[in-house]
PDB file of N, CA and C in Angstrom:
ATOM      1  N   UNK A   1      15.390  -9.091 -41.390  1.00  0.00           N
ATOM      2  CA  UNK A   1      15.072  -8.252 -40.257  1.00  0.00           C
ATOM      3  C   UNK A   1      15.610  -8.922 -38.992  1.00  0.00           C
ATOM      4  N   UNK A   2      16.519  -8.202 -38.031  1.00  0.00           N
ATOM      5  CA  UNK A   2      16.754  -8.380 -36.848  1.00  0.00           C
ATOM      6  C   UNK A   2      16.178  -8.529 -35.905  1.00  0.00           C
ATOM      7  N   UNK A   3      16.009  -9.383 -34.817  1.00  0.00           N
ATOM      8  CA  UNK A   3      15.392  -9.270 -33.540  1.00  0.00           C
ATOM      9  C   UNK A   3      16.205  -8.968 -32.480  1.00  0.00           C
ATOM     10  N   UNK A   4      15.762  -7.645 -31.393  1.00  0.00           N
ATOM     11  CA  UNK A   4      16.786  -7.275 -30.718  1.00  0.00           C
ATOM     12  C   UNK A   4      16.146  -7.632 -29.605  1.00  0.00           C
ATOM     13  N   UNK A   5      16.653  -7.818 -28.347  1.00  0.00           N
ATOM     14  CA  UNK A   5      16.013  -8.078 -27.130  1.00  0.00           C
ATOM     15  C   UNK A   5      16.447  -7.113 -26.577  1.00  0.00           C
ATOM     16  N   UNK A   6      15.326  -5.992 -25.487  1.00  0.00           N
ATOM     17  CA  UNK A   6      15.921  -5.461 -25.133  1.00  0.00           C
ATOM     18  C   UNK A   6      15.604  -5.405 -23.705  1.00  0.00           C
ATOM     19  N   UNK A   7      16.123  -4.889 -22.460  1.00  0.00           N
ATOM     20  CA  UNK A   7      15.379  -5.114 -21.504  1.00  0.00           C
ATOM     21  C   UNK A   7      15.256  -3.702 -21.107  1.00  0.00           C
ATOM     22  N   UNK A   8      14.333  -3.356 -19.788  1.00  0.00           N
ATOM     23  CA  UNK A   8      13.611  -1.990 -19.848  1.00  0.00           C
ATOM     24  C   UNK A   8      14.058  -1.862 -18.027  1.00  0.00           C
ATOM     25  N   UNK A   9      14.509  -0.989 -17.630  1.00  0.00           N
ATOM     26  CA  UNK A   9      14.624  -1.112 -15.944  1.00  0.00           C
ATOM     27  C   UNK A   9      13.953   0.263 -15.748  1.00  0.00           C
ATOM     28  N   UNK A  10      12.768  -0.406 -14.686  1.00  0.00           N
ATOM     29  CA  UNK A  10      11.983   1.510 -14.275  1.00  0.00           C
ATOM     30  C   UNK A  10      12.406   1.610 -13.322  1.00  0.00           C
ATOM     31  N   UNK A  11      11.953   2.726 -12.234  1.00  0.00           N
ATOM     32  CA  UNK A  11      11.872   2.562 -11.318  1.00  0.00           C
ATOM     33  C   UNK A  11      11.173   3.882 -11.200  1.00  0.00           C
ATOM     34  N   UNK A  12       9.740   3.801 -10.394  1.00  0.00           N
ATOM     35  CA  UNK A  12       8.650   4.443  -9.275  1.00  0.00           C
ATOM     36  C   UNK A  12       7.788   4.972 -11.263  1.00  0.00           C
ATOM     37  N   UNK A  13       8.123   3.737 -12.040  1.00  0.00           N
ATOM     38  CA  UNK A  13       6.767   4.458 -13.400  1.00  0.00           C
ATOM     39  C   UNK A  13       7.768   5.069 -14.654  1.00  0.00           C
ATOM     40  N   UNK A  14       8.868   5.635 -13.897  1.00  0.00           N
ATOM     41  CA  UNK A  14       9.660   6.101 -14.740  1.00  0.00           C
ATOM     42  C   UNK A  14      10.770   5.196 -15.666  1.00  0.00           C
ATOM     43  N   UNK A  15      11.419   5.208 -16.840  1.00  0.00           N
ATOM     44  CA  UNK A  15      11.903   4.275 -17.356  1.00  0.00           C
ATOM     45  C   UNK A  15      13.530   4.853 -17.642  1.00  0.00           C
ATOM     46  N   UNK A  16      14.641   4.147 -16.551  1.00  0.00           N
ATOM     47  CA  UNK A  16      15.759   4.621 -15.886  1.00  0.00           C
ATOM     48  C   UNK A  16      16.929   4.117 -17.058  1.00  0.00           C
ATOM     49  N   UNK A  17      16.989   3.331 -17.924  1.00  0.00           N
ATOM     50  CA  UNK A  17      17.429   2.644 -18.548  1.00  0.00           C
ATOM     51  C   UNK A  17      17.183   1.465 -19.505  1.00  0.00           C
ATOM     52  N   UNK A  18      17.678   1.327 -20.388  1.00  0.00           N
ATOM     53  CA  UNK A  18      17.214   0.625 -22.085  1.00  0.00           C
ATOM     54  C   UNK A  18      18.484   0.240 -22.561  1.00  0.00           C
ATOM     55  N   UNK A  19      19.047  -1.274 -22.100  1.00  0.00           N
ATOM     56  CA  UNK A  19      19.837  -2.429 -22.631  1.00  0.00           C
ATOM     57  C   UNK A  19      19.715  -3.385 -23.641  1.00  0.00           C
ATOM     58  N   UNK A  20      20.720  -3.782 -23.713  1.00  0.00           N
ATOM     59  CA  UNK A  20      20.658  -5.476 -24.631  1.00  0.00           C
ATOM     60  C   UNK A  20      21.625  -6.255 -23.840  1.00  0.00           C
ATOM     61  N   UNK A  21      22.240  -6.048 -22.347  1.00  0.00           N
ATOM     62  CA  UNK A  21      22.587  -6.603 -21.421  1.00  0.00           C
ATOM     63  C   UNK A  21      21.721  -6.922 -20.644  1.00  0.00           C
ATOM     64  N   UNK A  22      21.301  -8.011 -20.389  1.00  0.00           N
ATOM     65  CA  UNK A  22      20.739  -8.449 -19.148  1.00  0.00           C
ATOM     66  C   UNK A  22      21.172  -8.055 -17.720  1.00  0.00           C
ATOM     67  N   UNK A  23      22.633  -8.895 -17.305  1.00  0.00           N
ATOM     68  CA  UNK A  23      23.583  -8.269 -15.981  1.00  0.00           C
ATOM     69  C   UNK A  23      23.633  -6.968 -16.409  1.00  0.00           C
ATOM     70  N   UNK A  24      23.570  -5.872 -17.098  1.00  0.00           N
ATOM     71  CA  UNK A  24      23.775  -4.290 -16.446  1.00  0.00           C
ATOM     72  C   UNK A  24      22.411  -3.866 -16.364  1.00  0.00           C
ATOM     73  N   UNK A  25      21.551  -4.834 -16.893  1.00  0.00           N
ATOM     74  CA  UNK A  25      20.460  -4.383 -16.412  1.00  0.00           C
ATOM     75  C   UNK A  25      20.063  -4.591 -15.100  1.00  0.00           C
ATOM     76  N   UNK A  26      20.215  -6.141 -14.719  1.00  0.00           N
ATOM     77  CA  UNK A  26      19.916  -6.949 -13.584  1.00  0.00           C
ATOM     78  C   UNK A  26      20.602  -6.183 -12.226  1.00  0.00           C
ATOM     79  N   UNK A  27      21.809  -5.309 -12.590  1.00  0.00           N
ATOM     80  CA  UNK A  27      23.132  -4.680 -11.610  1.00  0.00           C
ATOM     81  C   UNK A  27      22.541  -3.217 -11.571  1.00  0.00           C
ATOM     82  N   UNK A  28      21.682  -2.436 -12.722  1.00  0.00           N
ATOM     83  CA  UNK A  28      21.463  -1.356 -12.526  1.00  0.00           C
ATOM     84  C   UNK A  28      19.816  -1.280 -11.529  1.00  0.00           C
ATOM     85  N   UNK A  29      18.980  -2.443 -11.914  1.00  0.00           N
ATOM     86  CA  UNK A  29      18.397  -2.865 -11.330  1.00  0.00           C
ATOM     87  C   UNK A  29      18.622  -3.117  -9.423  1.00  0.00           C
ATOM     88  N   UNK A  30      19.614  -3.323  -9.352  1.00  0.00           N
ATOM     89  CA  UNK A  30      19.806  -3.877  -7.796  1.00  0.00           C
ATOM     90  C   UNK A  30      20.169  -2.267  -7.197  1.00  0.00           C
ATOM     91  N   UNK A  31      21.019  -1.962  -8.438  1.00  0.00           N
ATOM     92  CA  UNK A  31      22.005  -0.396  -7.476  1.00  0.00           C
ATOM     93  C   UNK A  31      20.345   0.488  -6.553  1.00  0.00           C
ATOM     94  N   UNK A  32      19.147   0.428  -7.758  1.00  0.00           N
ATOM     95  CA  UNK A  32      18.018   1.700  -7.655  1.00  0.00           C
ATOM     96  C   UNK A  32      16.985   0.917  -6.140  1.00  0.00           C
ATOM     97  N   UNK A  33      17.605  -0.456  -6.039  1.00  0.00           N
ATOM     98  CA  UNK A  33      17.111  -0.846  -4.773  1.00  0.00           C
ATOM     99  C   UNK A  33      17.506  -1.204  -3.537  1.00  0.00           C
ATOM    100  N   UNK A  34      18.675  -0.967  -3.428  1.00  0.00           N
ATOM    101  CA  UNK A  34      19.711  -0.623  -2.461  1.00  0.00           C
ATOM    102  C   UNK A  34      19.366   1.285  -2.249  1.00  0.00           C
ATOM    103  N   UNK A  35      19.665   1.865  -3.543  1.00  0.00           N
ATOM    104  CA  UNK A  35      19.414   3.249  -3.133  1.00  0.00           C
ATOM    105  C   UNK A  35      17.897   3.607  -2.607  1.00  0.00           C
ATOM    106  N   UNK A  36      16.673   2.616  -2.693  1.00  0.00           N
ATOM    107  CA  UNK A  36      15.672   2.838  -2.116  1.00  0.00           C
ATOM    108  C   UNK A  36      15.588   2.594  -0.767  1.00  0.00           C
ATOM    109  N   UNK A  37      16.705   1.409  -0.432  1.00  0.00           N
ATOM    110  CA  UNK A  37      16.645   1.185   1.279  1.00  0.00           C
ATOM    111  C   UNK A  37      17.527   1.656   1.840  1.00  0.00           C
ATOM    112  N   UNK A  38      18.579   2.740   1.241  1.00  0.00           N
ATOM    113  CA  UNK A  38      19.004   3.678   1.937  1.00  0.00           C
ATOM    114  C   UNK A  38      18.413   4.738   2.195  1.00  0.00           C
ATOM    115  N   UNK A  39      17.769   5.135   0.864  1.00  0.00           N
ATOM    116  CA  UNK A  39      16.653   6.452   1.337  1.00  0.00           C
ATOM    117  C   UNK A  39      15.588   6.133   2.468  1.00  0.00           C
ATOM    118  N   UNK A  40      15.156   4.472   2.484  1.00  0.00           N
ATOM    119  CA  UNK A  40      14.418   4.670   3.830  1.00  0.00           C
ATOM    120  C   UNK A  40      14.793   4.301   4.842  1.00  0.00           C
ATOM    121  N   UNK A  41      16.181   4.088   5.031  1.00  0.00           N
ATOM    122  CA  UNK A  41      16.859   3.415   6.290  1.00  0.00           C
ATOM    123  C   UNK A  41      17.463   5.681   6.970  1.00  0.00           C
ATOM    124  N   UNK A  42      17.227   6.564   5.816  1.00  0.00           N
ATOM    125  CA  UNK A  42      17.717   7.690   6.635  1.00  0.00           C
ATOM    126  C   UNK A  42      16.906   8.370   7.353  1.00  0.00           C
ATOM    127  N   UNK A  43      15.404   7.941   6.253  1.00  0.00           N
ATOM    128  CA  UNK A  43      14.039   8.459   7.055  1.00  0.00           C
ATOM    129  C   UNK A  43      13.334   7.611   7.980  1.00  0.00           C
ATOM    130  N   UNK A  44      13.394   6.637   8.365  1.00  0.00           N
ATOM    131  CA  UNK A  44      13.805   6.200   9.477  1.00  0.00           C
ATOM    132  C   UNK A  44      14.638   6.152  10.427  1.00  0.00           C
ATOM    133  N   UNK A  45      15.766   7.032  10.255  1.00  0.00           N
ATOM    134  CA  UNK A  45      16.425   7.481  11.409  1.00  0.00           C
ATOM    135  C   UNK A  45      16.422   8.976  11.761  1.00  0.00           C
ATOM    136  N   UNK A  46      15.368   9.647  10.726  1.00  0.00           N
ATOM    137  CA  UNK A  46      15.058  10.927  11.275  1.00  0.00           C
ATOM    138  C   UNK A  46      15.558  12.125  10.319  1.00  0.00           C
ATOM    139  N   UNK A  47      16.284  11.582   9.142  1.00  0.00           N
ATOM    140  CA  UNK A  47      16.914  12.272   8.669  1.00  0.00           C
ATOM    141  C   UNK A  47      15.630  13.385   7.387  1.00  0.00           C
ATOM    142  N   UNK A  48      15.441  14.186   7.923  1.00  0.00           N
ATOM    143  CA  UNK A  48      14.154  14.601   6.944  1.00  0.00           C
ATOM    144  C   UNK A  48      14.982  15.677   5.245  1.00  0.00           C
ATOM    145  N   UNK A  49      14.561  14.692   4.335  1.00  0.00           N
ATOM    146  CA  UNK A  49      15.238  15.446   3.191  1.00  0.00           C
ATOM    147  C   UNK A  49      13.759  15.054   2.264  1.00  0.00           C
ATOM    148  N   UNK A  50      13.873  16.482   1.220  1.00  0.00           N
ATOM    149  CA  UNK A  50      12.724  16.135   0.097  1.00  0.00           C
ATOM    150  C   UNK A  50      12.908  15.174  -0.515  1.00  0.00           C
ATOM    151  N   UNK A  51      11.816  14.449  -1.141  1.00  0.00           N
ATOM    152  CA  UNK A  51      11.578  12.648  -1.712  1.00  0.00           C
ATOM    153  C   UNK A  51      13.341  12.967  -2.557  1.00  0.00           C
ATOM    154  N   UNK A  52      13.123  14.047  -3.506  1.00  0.00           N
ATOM    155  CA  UNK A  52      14.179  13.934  -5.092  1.00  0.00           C
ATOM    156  C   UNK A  52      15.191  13.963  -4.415  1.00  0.00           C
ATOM    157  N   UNK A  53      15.940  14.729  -3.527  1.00  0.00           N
ATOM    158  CA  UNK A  53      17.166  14.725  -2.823  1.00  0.00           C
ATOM    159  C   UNK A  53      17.349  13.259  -1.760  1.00  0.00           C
ATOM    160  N   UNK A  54      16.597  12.807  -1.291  1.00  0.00           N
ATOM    161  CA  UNK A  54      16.405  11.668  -0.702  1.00  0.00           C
ATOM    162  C   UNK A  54      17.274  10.333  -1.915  1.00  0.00           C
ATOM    163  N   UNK A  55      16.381  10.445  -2.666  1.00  0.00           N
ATOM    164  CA  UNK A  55      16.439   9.629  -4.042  1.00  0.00           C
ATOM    165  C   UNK A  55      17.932   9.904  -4.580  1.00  0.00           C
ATOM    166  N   UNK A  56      18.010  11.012  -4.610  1.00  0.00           N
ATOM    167  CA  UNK A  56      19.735  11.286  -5.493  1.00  0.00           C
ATOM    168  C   UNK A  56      20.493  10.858  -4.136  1.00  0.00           C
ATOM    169  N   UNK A  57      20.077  11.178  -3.235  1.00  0.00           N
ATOM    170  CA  UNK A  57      21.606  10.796  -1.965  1.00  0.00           C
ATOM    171  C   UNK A  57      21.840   9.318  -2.173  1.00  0.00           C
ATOM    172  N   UNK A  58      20.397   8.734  -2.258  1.00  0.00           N
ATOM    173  CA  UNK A  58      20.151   6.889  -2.094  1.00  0.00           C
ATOM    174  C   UNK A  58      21.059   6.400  -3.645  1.00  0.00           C
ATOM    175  N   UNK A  59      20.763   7.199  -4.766  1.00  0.00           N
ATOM    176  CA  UNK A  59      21.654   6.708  -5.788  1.00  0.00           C
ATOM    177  C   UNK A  59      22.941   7.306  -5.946  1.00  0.00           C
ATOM    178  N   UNK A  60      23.442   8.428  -5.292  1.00  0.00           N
ATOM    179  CA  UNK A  60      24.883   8.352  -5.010  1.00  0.00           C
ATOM    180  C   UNK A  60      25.494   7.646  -4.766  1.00  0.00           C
ATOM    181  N   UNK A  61      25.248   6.984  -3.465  1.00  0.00           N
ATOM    182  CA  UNK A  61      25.877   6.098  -2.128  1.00  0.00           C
ATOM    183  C   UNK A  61      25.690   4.771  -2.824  1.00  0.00           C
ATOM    184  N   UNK A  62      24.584   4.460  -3.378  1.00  0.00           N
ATOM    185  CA  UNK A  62      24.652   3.100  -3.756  1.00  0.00           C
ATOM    186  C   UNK A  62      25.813   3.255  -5.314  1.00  0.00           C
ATOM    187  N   UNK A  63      25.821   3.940  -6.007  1.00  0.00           N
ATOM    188  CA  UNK A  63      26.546   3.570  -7.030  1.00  0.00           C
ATOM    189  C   UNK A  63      28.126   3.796  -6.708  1.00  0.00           C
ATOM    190  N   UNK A  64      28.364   4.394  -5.865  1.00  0.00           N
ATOM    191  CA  UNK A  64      29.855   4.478  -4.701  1.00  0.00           C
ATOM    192  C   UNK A  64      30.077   3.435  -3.763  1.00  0.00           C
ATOM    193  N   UNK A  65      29.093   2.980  -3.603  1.00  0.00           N
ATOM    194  CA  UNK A  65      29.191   1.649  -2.365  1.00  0.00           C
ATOM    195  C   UNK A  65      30.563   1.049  -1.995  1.00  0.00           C
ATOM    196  N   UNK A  66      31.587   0.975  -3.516  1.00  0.00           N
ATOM    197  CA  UNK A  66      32.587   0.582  -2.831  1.00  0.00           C
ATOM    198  C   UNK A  66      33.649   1.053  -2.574  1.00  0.00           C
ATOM    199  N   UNK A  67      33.615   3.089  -2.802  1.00  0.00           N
ATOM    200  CA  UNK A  67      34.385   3.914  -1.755  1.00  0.00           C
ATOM    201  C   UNK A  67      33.900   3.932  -0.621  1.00  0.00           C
ATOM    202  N   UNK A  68      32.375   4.138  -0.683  1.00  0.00           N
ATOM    203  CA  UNK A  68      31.511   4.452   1.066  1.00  0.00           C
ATOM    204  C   UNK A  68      31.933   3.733   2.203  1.00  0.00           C
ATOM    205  N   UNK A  69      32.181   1.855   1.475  1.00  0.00           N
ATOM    206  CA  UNK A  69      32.478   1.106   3.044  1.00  0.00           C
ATOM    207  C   UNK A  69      34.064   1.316   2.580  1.00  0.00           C
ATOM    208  N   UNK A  70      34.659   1.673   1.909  1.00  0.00           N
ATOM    209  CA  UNK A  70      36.695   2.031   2.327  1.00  0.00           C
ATOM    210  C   UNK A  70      36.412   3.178   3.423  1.00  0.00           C
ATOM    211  N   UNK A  71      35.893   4.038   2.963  1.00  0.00           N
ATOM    212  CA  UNK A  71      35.160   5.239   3.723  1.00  0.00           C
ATOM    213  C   UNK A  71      35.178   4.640   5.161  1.00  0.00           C
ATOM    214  N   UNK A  72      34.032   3.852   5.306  1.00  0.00           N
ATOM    215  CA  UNK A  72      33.316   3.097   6.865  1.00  0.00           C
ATOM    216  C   UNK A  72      34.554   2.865   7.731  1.00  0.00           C
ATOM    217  N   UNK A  73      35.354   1.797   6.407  1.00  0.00           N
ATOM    218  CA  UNK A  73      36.824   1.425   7.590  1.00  0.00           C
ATOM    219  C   UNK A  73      37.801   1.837   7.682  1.00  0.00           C
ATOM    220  N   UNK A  74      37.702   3.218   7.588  1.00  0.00           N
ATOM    221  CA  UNK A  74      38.458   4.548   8.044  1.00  0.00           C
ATOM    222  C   UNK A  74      39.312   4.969   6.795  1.00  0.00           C
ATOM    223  N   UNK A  75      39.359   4.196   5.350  1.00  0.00           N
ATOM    224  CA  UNK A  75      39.666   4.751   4.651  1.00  0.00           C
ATOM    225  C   UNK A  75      39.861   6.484   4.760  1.00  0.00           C
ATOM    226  N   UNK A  76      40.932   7.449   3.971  1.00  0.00           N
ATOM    227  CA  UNK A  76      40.828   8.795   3.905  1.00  0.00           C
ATOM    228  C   UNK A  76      40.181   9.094   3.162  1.00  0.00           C
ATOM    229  N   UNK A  77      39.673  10.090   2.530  1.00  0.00           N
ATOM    230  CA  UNK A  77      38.547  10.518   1.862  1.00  0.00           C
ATOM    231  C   UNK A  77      39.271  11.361   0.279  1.00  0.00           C
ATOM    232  N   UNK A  78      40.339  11.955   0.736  1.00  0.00           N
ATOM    233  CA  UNK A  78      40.814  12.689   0.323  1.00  0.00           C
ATOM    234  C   UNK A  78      41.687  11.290  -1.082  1.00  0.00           C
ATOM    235  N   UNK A  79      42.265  10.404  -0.206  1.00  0.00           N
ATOM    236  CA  UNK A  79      42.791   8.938  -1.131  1.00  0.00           C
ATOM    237  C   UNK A  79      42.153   8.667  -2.046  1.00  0.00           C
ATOM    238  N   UNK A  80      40.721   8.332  -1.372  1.00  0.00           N
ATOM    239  CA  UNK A  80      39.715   7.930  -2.223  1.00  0.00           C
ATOM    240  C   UNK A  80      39.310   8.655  -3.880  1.00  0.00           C
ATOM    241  N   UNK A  81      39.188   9.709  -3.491  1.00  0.00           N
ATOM    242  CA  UNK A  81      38.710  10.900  -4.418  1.00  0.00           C
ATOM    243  C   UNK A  81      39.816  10.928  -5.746  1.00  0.00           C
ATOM    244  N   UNK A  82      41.173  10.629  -4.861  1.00  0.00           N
ATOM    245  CA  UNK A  82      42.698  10.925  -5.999  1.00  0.00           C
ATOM    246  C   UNK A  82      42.266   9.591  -6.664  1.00  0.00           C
ATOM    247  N   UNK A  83      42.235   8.503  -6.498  1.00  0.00           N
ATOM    248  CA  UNK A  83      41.743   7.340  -7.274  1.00  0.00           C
ATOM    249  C   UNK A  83      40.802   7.157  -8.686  1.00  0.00           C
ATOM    250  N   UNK A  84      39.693   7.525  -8.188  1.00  0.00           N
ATOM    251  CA  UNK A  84      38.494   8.047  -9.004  1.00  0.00           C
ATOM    252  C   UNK A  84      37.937   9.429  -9.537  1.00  0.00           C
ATOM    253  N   UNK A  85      37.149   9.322 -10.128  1.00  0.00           N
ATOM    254  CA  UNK A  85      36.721  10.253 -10.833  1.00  0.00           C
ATOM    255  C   UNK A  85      35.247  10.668  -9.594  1.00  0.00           C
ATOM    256  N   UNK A  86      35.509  12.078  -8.742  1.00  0.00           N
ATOM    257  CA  UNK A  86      34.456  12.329  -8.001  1.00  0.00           C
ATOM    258  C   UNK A  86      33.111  12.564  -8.632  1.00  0.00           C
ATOM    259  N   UNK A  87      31.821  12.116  -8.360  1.00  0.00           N
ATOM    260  CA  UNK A  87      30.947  12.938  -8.744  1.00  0.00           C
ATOM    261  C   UNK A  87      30.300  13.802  -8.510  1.00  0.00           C
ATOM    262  N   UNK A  88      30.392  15.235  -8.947  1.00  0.00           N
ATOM    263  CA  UNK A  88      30.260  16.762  -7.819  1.00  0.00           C
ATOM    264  C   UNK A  88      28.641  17.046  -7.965  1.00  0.00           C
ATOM    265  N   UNK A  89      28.184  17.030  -6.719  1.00  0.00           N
ATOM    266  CA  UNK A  89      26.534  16.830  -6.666  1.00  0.00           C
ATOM    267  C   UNK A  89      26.470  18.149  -5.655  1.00  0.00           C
ATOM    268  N   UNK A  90      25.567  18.993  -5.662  1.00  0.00           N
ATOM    269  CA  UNK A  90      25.209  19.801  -5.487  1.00  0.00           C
ATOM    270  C   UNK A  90      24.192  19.642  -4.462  1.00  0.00           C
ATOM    271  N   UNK A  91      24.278  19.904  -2.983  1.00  0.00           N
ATOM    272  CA  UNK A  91      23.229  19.557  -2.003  1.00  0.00           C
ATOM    273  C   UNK A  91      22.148  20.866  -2.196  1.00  0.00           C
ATOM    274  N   UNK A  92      21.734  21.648  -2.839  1.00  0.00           N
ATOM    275  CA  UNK A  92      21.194  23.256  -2.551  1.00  0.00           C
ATOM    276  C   UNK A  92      19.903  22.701  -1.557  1.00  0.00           C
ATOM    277  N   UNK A  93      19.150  21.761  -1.530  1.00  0.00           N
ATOM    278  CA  UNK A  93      18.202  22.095  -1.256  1.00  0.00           C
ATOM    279  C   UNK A  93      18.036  20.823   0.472  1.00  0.00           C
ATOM    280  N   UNK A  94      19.286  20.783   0.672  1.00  0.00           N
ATOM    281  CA  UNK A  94      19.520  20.715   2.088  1.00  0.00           C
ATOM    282  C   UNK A  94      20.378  22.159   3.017  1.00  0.00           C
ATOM    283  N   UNK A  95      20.687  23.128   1.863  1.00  0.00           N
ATOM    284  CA  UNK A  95      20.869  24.609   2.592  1.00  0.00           C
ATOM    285  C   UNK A  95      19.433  25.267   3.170  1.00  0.00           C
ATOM    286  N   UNK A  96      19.692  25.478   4.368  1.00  0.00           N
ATOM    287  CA  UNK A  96      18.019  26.046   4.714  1.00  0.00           C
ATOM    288  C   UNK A  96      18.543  27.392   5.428  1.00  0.00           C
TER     289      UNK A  96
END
């Protein structure tokens, strides 16, 4: 019989991911807390969005982090996109 180690990453109760990597755990781990202090660095600047859309913007941006700052330093957007594979997210419930 095998022993597997596995590691468990939640986040807010919920269980986000199930490895036998430590670092993609430890990395998927960091991305969901970066995307938590972006979600509260927007509601702290006023930006009012529901918690779940809050949450998906915060894990967009963090798992893009390193188009967002090409983005910051004036990178084109349009460059960016031909590079990678976009991920097409659906804002509906910032249409009011």
């Amino acid at each position: 019989m095998a022993v597997i180690t596995q590691y468990v990453v939640q986040h807010k109760g919920v269980e986000k991911l199930v490895t036998t990597d430590k670092k993609e755990a430890d990395k998927y781990d960091k991305m969901l807390e970066v995307a938590d202090n972006l979600s509260a660095y927007l509601a702290a600047k006023g930006v009012e969005l529901d918690e779940a859309l809050s949450e998906e913007l915060g894990i967009l941006l963090s798992k893009n982090k390193d188009s967002v700052m090409k983005i910051m330093k004036g990178a084109e957007v349009d460059g960016i996109l031909e590079v990678e594979t976009a991920e097409v997210v659906e804002l509906s419930s910032a249409k009011k």
